[in-house]
Protein backbone atom coordinates (compact mmCIF):
# COMPACT_ATOMS: atom_id res chain seq x y z
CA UNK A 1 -17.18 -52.74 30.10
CA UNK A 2 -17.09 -49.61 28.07
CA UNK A 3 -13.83 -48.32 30.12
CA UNK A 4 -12.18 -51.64 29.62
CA UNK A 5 -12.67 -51.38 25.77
CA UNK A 6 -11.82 -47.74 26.38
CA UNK A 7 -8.56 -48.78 27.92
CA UNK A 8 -7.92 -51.58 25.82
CA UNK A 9 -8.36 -49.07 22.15
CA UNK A 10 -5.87 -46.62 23.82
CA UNK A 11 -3.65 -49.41 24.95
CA UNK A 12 -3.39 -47.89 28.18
CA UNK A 13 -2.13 -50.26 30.37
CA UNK A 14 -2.86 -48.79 33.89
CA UNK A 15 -6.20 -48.14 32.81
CA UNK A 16 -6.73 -52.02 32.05
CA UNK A 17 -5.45 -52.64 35.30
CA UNK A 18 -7.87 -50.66 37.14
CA UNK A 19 -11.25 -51.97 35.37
CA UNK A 20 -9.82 -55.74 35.44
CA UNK A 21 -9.42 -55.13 39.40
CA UNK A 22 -12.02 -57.55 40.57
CA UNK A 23 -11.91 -55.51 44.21
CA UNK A 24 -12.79 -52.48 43.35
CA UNK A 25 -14.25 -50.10 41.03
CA UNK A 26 -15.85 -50.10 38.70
CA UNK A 27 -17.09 -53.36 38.71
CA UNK A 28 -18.37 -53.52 41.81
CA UNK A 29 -20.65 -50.42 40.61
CA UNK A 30 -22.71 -49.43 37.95
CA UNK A 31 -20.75 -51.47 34.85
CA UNK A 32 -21.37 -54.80 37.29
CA UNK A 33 -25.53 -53.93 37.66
CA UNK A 34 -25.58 -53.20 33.85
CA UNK A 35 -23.62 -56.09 33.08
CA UNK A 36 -25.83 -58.16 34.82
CA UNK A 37 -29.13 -56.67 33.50
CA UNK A 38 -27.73 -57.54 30.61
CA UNK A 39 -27.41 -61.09 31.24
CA UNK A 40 -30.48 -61.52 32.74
CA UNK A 41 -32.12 -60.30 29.54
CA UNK A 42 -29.98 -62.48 27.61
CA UNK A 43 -30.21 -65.79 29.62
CA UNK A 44 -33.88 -64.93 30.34
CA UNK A 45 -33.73 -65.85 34.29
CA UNK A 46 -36.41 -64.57 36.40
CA UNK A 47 -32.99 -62.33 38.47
CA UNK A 48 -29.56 -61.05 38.06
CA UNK A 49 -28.74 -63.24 41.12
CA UNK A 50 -30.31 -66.36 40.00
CA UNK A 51 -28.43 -67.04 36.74
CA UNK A 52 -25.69 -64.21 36.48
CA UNK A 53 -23.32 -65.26 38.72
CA UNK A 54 -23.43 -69.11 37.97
CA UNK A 55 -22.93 -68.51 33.91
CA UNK A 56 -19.44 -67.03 32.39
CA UNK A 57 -21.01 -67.68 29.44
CA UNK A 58 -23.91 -65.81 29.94
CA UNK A 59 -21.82 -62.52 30.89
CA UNK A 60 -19.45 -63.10 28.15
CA UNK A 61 -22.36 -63.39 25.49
CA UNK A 62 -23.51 -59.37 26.71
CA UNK A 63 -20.30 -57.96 26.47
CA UNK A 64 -20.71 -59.07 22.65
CA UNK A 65 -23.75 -57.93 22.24
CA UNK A 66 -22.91 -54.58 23.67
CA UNK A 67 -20.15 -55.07 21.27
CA UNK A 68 -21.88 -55.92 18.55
CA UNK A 69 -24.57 -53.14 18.82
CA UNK A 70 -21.82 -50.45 19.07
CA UNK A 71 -21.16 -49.91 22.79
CA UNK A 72 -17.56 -49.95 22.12
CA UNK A 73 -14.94 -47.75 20.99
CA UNK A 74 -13.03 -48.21 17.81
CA UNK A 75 -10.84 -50.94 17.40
CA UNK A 76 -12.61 -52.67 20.05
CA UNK A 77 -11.26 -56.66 19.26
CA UNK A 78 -13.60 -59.69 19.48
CA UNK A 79 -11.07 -61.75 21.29
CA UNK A 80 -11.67 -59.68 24.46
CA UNK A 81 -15.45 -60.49 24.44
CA UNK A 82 -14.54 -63.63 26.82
CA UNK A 83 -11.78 -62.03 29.08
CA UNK A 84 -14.30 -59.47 29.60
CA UNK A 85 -17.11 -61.33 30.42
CA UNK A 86 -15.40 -63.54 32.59
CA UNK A 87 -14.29 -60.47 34.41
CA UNK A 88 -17.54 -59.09 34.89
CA UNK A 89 -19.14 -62.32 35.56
CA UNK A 90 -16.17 -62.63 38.63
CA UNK A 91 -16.42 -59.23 39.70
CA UNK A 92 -20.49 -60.18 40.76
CA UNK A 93 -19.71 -62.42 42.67
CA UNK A 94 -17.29 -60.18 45.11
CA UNK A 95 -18.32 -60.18 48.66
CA UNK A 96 -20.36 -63.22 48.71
CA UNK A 97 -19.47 -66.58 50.21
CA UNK A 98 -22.41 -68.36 48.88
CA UNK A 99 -20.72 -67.99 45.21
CA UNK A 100 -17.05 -67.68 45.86
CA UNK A 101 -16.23 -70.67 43.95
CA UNK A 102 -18.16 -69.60 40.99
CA UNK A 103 -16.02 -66.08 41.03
CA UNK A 104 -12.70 -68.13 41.63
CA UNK A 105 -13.69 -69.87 38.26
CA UNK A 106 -14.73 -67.11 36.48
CA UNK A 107 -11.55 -64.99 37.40
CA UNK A 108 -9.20 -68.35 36.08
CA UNK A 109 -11.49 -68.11 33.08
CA UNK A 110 -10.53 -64.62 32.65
CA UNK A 111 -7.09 -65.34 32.99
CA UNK A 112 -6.56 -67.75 30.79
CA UNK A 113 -8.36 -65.69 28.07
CA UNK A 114 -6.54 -63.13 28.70
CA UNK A 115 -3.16 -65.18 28.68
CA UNK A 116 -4.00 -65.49 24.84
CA UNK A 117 -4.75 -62.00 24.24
CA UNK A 118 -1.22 -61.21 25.58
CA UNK A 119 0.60 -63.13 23.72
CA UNK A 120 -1.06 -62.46 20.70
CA UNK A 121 -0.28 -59.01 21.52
CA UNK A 122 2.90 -58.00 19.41
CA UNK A 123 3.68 -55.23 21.38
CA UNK A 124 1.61 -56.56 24.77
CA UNK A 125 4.10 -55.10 27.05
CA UNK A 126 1.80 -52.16 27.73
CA UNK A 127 -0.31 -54.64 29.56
CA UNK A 128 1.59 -55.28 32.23
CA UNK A 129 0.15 -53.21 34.72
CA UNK A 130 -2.93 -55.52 34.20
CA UNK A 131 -0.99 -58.64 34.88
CA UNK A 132 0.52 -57.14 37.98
CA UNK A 133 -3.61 -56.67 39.08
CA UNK A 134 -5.37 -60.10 37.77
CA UNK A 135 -2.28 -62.04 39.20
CA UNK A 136 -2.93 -60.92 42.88
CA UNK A 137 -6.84 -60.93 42.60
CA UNK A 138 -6.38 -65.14 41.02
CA UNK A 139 -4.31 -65.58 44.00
CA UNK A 140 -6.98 -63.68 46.54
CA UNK A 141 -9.96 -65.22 44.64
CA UNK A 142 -8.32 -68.58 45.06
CA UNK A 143 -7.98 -67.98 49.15
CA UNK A 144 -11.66 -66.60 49.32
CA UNK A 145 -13.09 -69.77 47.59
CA UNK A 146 -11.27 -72.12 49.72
CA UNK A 147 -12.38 -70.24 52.66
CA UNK A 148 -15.96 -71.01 51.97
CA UNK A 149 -14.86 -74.50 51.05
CA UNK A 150 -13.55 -75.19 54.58
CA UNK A 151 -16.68 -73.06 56.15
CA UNK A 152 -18.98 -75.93 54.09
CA UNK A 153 -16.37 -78.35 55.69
CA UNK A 154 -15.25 -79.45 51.78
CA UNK A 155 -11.69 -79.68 50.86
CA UNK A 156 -10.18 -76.33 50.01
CA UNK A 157 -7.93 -76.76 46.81
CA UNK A 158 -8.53 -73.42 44.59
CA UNK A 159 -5.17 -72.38 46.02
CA UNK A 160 -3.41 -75.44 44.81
CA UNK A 161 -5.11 -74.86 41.09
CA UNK A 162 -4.31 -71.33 40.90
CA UNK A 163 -0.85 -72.03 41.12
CA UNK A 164 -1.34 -73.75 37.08
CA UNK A 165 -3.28 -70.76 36.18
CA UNK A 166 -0.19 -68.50 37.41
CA UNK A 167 2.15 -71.01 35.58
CA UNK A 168 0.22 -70.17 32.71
CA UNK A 169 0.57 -66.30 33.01
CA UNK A 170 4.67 -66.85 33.56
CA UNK A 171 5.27 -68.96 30.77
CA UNK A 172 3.24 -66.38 28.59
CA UNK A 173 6.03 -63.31 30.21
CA UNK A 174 9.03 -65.49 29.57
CA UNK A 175 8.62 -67.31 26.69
CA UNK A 176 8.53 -64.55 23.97
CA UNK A 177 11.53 -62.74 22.20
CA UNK A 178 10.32 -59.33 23.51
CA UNK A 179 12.12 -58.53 26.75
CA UNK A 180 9.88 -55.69 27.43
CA UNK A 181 6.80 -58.19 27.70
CA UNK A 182 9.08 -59.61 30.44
CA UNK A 183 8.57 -57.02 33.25
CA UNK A 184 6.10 -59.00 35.11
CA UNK A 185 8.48 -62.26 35.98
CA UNK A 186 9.72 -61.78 38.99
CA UNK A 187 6.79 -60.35 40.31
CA UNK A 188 4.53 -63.90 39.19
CA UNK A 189 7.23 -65.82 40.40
CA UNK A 190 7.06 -64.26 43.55
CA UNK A 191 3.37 -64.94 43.67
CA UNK A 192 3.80 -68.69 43.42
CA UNK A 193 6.17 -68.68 46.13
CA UNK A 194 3.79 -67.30 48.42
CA UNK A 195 1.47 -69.96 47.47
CA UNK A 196 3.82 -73.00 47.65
CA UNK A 197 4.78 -71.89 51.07
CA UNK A 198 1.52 -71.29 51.82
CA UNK A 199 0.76 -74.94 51.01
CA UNK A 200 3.63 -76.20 52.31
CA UNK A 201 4.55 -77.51 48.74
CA UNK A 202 8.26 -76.24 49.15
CA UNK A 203 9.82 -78.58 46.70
CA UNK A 204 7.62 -76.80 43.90
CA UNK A 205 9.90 -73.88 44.59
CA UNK A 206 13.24 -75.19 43.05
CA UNK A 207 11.93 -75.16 39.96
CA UNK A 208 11.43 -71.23 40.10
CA UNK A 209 14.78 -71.12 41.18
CA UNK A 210 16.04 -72.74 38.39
CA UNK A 211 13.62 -70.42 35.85
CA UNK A 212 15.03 -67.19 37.35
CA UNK A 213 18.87 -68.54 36.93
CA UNK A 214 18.08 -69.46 33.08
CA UNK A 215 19.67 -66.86 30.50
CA UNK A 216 16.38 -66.08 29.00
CA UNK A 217 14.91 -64.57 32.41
CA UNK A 218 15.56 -60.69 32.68
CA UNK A 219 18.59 -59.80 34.83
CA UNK A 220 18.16 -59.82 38.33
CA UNK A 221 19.13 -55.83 38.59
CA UNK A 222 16.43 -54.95 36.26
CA UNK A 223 13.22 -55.70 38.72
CA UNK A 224 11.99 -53.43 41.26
CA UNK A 225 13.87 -53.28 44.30
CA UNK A 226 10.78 -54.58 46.50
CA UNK A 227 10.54 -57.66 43.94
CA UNK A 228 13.73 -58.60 44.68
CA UNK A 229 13.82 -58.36 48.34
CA UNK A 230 10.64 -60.54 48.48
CA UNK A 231 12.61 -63.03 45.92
CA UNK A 232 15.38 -62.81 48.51
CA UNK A 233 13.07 -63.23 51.38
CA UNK A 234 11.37 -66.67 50.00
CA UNK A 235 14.99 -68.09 48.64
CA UNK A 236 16.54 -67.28 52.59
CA UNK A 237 13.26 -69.21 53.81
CA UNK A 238 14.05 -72.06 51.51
CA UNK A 239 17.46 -72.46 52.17
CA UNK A 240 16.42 -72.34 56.26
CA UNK A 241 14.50 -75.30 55.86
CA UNK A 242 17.40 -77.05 53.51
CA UNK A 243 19.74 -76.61 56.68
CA UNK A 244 21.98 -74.16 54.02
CA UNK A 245 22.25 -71.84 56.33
CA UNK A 246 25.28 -69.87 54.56
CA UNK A 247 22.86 -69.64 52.12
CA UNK A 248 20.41 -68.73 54.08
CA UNK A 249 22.41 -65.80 55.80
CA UNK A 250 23.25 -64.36 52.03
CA UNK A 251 19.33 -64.14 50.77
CA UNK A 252 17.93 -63.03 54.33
CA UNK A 253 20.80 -60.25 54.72
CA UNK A 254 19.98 -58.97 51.42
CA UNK A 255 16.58 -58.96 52.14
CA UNK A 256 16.96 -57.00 55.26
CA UNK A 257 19.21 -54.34 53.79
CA UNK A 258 17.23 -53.43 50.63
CA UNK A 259 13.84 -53.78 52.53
CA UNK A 260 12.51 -50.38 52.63
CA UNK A 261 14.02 -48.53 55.83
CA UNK A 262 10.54 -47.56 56.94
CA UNK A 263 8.96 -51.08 56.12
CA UNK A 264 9.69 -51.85 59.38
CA UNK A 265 6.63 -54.80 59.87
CA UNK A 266 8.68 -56.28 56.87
CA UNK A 267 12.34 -56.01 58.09
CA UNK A 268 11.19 -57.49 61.53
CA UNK A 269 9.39 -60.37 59.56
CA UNK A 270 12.96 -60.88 58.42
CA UNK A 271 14.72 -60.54 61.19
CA UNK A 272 12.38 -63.37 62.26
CA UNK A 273 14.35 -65.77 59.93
CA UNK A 274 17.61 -64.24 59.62
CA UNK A 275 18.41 -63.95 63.76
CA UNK A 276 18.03 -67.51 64.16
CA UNK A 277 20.44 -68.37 61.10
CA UNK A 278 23.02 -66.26 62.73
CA UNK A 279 22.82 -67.69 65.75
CA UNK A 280 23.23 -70.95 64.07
CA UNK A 281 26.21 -69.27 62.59
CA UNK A 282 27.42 -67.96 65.91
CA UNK A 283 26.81 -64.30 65.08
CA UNK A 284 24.83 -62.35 67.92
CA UNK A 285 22.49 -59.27 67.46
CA UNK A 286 22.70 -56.25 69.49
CA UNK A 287 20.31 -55.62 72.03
CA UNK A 288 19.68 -52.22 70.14
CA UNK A 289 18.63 -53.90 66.78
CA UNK A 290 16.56 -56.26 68.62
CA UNK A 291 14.61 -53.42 70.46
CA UNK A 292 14.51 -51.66 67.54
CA UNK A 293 12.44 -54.24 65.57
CA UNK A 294 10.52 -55.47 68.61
CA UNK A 295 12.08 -58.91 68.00
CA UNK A 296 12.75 -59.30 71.89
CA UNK A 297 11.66 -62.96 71.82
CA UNK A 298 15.33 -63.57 71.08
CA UNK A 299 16.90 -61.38 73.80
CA UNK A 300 17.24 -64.41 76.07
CA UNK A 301 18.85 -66.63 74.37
CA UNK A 302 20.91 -64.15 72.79
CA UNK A 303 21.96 -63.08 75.92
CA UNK A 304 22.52 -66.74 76.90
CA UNK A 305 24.98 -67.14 74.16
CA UNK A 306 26.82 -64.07 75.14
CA UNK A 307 27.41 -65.11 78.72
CA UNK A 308 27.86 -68.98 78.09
CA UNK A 309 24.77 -70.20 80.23
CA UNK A 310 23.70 -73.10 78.69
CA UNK A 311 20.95 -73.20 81.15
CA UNK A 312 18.05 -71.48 79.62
């Protein structure tokens, strides 16, 4: 907790992002045992495991008090007391099936109080790199608790809710004047296409579309190059499944060309999409490209089409 105040006092953005990392250190370590000592001697239950991970509230209310006693560095802000705590309170409950809903809840806690802090943040562009972080871990959190759902044969539906929390984090990076607090769009939008798809809940996706063809969205050119051949990637899958497969061709093609040249797991993922579209289109690959990406699974039909055998 210290380092996140720490990191939060020197508005040091990368910093945030490590210590709100719900994966890794250091709140899988020592600040995650102290945290929960804490609690315990706050919520007065007989052990950290016991009442800790269940309560948000109950992790929130020790980062004040370590707050409030001085265990913070100047110009340490209230308003972080319940982002924190939610944090910490998600972070304990890493690893463990048994309470992977209550971490999925207390990471969307965490979220959405941290949401507020950002946009209450004149200048809360320098927290992007932490939005980059807690937007991945909501969407892994989500797929952990619905795993444990389905193990307890319940109905998994964390995924499905995250995608609100995540609508909540993308409104908060588009709807401000300050283009610099806008970094993070594409890369949220992104996220909540690989949910939709994941869910099969394609027709959610048009309306992401339409957000990153509005004025007020950053232009396209501006976004890392990876962002916007994984934006390319999802709108070629779309338009596959829409039959526009002109369309199609145009997103998947730019996909494959700006993918990394030695991402090759990623250009054969989509080669998987974009072969078939140009077959539709009457365009055949090369034996060489298809070797090259170990996409053989096409060589017989593509050799089919080259000789005219409508046999196979």
């Amino acid at each position: 907790v210290a380092l996140a105040r720490d990191a939060i006092a020197r508005r040091d953005g990368q910093a945030l992002a490590t210590v709100v990392n719900t994966s890794s250190h250091p709140w899988r370590g020592g600040a995650t045992c102290a945290a929960r000592a804490a609690a315990v001697s706050l919520g007065g239950a007989t052990s950290a495991r016991e009442h800790f991970k269940v309560d948000v509230e109950t992790a929130i209310g020790a980062v004040r008090a370590a707050r409030e006693r001085g265990a913070a560095p100047s110009g340490a802000c209230a308003e972080w007391d319940d982002v924190l705590g939610a944090f910490v309170a998600c972070a304990s409950c890493a690893n463990d099936a048994s309470v992977a809903e209550d971490g999925y809840e207390a990471h969307a806690r965490a979220t959405r109080e941290f949401v507020k802090c950002f946009k209450n943040d004149e200048y809360g562009a320098w927290m992007t790199p932490a939005i980059y972080r807690i937007v991945d871990d909501a969407r892994m959190r989500a797929d952990e608790a619905d795993r444990a759902l389905r193990a307890r044969g319940e109905k998994a539906a964390k995924l499905a809710d995250v995608g609100s929390t995540l609508m909540l984090v993308y409104r908060a990076v588009s709807q401000t004047s300050a283009p610099e607090k806008k970094a993070s769009q594409l890369y949220v939008v992104n996220t909540l296409f690989r949910i939709y798809f994941k869910l099969n809940t394609l027709h959610l996706c048009k309306n992401l579309i339409n957000a990153v063809n509005l004025p007020t969205f950053l232009p396209f050119e501006q976004f890392a190059k990876s962002e916007k051949v994984t934006y390319n990637f999802y709108v070629g899958r779309l338009a596959v499944f829409e039959d526009a497969y002109e369309r199609a061709d145009q997103h998947l093609t730019y996909a494959f060309e700006k993918c990394h040249a030695q991402a090759t797991k990623n250009k054969r993922l989509i080669l998987q999409y974009l072969i078939p579209v140009r077959l539709i289109l009457g365009s055949l690959p090369t034996q060489k490209l298809l070797s090259a990406y170990d996409v053989r699974e096409f060589s017989d039909i593509v050799e089919a089409m080259r000789r005219g055998d409508a046999r196979l």
